[in-house]
C-alpha atoms as a PDB file:
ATOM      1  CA  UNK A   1      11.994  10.715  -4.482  1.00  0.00           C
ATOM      2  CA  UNK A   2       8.915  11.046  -7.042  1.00  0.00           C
ATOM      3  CA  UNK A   3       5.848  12.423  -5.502  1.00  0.00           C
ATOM      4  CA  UNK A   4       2.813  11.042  -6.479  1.00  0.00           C
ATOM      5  CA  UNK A   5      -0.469  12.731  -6.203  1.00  0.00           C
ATOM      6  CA  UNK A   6      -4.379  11.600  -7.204  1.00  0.00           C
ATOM      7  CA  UNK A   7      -7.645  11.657  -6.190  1.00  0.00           C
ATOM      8  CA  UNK A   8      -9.829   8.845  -7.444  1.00  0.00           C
ATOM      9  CA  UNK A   9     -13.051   7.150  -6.871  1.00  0.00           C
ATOM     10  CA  UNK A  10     -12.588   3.681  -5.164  1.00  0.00           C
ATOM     11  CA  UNK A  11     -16.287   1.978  -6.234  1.00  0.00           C
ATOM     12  CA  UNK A  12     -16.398   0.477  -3.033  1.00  0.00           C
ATOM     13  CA  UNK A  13     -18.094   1.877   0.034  1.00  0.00           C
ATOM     14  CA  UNK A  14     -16.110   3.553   3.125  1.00  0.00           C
ATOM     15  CA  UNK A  15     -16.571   0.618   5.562  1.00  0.00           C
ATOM     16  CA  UNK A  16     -15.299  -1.976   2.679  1.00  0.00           C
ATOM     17  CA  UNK A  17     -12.124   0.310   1.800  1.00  0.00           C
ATOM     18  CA  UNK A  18     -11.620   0.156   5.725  1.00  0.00           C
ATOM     19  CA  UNK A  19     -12.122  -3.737   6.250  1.00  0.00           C
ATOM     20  CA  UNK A  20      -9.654  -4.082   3.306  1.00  0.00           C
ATOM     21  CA  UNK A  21      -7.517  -1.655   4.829  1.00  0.00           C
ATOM     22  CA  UNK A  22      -7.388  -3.692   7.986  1.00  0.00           C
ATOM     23  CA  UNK A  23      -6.763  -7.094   6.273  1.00  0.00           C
ATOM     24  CA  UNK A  24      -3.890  -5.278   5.167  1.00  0.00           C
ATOM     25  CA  UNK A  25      -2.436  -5.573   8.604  1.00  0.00           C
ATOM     26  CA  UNK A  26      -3.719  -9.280   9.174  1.00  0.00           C
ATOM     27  CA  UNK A  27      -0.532 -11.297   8.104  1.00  0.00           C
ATOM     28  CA  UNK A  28      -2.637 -14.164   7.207  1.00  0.00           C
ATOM     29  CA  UNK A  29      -4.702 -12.310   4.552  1.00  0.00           C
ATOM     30  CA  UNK A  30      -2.057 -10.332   3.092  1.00  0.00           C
ATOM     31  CA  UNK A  31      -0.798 -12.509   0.672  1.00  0.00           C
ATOM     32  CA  UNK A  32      -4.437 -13.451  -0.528  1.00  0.00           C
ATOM     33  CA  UNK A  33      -4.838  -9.646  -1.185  1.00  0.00           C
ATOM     34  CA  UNK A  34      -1.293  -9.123  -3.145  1.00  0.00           C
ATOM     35  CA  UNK A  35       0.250 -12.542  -4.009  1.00  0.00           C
ATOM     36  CA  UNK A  36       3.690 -10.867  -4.546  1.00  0.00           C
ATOM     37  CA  UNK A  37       3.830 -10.488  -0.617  1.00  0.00           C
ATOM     38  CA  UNK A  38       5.496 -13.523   0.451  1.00  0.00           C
ATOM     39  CA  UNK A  39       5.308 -13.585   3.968  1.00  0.00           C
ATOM     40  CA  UNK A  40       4.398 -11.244   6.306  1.00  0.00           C
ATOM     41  CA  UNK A  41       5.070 -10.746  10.003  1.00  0.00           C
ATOM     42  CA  UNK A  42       3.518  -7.777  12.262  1.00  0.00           C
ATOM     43  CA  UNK A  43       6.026  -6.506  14.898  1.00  0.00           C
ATOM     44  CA  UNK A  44       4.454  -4.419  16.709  1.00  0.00           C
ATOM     45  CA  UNK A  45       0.538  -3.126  16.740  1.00  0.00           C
ATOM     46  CA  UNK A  46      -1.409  -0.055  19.344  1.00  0.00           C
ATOM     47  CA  UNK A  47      -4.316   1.709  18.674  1.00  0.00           C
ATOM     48  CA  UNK A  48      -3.750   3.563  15.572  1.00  0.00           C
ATOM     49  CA  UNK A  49      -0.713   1.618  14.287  1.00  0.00           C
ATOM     50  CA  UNK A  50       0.812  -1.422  12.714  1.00  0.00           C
ATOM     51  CA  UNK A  51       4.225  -2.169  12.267  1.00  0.00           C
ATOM     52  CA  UNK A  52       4.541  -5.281  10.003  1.00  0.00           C
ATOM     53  CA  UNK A  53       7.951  -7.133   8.697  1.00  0.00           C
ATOM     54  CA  UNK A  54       7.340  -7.997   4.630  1.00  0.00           C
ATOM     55  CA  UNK A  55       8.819 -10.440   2.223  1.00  0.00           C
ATOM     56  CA  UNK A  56       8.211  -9.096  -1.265  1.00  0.00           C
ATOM     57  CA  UNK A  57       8.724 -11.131  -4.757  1.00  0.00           C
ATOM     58  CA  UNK A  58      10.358  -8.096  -6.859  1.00  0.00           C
ATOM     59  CA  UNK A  59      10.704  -9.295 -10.106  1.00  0.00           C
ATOM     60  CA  UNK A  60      12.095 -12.916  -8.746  1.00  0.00           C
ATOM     61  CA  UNK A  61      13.688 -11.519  -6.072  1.00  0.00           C
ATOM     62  CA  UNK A  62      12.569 -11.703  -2.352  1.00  0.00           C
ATOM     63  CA  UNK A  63      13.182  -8.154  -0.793  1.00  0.00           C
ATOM     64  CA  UNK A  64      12.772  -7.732   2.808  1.00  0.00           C
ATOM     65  CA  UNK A  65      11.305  -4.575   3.895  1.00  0.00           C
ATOM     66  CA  UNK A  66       9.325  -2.778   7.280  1.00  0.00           C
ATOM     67  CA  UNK A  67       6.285  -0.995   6.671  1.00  0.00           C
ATOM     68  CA  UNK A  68       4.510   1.257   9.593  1.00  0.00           C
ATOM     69  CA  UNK A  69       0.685   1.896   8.881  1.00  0.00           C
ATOM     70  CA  UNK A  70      -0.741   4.940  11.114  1.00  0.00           C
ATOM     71  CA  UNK A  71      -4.596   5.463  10.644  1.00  0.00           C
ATOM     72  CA  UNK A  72      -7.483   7.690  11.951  1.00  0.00           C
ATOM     73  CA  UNK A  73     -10.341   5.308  10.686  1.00  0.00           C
ATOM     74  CA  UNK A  74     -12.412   5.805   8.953  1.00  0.00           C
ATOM     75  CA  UNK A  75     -10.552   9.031   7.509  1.00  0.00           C
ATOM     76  CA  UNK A  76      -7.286   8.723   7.037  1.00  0.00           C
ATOM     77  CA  UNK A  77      -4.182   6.418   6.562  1.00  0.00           C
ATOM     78  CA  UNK A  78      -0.506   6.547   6.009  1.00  0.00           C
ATOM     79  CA  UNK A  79       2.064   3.897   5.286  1.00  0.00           C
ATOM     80  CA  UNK A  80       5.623   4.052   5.204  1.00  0.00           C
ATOM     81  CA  UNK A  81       8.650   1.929   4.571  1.00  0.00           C
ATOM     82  CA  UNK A  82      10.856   2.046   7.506  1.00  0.00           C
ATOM     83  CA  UNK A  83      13.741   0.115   6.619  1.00  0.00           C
ATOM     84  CA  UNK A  84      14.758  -2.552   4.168  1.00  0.00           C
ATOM     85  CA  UNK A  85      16.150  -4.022   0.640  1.00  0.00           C
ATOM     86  CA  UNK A  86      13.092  -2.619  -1.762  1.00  0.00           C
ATOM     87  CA  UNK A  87      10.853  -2.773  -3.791  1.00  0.00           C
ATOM     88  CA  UNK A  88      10.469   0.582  -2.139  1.00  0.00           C
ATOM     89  CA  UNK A  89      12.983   2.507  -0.649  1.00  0.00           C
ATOM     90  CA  UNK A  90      13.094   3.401   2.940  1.00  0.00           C
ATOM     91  CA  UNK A  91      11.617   6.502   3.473  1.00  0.00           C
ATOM     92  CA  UNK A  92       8.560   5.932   0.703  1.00  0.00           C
ATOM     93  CA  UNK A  93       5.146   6.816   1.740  1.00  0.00           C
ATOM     94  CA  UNK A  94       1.919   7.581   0.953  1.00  0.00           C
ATOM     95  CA  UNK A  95      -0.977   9.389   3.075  1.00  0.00           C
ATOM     96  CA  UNK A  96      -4.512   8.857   1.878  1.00  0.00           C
ATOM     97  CA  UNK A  97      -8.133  10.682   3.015  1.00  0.00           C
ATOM     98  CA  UNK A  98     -10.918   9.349   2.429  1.00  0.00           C
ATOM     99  CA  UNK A  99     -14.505  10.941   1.587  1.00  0.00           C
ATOM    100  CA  UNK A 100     -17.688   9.048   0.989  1.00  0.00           C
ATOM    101  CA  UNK A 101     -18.782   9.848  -2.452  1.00  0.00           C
ATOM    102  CA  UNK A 102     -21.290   8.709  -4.940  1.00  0.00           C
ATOM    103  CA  UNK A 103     -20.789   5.508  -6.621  1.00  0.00           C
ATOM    104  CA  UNK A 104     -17.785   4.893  -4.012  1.00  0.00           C
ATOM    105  CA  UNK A 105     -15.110   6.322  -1.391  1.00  0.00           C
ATOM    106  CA  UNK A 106     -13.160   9.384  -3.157  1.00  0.00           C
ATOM    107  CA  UNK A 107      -9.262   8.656  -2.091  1.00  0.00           C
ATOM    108  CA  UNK A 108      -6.928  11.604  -1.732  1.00  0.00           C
ATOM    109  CA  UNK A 109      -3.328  10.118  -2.099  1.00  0.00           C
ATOM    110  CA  UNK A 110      -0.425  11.800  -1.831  1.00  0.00           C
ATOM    111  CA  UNK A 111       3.586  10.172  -1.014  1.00  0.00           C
ATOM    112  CA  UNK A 112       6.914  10.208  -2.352  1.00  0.00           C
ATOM    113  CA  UNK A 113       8.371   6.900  -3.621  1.00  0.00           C
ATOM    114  CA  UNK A 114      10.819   5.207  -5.192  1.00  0.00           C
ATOM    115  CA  UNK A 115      11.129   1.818  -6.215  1.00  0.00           C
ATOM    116  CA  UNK A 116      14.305   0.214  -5.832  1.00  0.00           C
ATOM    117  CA  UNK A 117      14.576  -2.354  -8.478  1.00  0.00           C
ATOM    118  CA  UNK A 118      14.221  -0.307 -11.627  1.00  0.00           C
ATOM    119  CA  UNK A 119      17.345   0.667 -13.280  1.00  0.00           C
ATOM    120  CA  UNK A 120      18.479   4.181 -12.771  1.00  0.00           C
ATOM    121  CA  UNK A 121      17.547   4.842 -16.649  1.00  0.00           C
ATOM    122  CA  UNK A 122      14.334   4.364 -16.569  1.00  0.00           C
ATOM    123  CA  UNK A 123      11.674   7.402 -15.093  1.00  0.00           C
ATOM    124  CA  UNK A 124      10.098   6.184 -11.775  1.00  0.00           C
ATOM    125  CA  UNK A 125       6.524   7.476 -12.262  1.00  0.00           C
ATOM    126  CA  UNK A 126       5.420   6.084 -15.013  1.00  0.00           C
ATOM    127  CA  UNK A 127       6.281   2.418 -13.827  1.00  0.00           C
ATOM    128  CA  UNK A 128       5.407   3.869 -10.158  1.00  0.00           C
ATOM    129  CA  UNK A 129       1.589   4.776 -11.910  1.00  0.00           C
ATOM    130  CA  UNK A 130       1.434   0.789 -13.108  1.00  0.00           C
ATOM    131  CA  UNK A 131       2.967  -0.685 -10.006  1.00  0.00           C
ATOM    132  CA  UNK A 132       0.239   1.507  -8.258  1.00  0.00           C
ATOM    133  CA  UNK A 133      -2.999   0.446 -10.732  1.00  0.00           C
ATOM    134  CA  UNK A 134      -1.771  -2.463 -10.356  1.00  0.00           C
ATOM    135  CA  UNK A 135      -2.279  -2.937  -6.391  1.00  0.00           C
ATOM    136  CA  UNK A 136      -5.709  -0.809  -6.244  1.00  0.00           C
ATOM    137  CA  UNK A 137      -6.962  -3.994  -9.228  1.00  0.00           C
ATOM    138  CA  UNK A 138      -5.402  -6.481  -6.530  1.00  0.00           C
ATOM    139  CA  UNK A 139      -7.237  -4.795  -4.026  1.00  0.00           C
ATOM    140  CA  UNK A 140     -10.812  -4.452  -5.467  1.00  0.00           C
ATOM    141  CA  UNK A 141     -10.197  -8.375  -6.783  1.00  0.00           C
ATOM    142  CA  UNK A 142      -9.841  -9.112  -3.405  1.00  0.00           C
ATOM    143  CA  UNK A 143     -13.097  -7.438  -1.875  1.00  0.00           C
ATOM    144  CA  UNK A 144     -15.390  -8.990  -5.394  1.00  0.00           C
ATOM    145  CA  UNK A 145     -14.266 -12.152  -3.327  1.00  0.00           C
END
């Protein structure tokens, strides 16, 4: 699987990356956030964790997948896909710390990924870079409101 490192300025404060973090988990926000998650069903939640069945729209395609989100608010957060069809394959994640910092929250990311519905010619981290630019715009359209 790819690994995929940064560490970026999010121009939002901690406590908005964290409220966004937790809509995340709230299956009736989700879709508002990312409108390529279909549906969204959480399976299982303690304190620390989420466990949340997803229907994805991969390039016209529904994929079912099972993410687990583990988090130390307001510091850290990892995601995972347990099981499923794609876009990511089981066994993708991505860990992120998170730093206040001026103008924003500094995010540390690093995972391994792989998206599932790219053909096997065509290099995973470039497209993995867009896919990902793509989410973090989703996400700070989503806290503009």
């Amino acid at each position: 699987m790819p690994t995929y490192e940064s560490d970026e300025v999010f121009p939002y404060p901690r406590e908005a990356v964290w409220r966004l973090l937790r809509d995340h988990t709230d299956d009736t926000l989700i879709s508002r956030i990312h409108p390529l998650i279909l549906q969204q069903r959480t399976v299982a939640r303690t304190e620390g964790s989420a466990t949340v069945d997803r229907t994805i729209d991969a390039r016209g395609r529904s994929l079912a997948s099972q993410w687990r989100y583990t988090y130390r608010a307001p510091d850290q957060l990892r995601w995972e896909v347990v099981s499923g069809t794609g876009p990511y394959a089981p066994g993708s994640w991505m860990e992120n710390r998170y730093y206040d910092a001026p103008g924003g929250t500094r995010i540390q990311s690093r995972g391994e990924l792989k998206i599932t519905v790219l053909p096997f010619l065509l290099p995973q981290r470039p497209f993995l870079r867009r896919v990902l630019d793509s989410i973090d715009a989703e996400d700070q359209r989503y806290l503009r409101g």
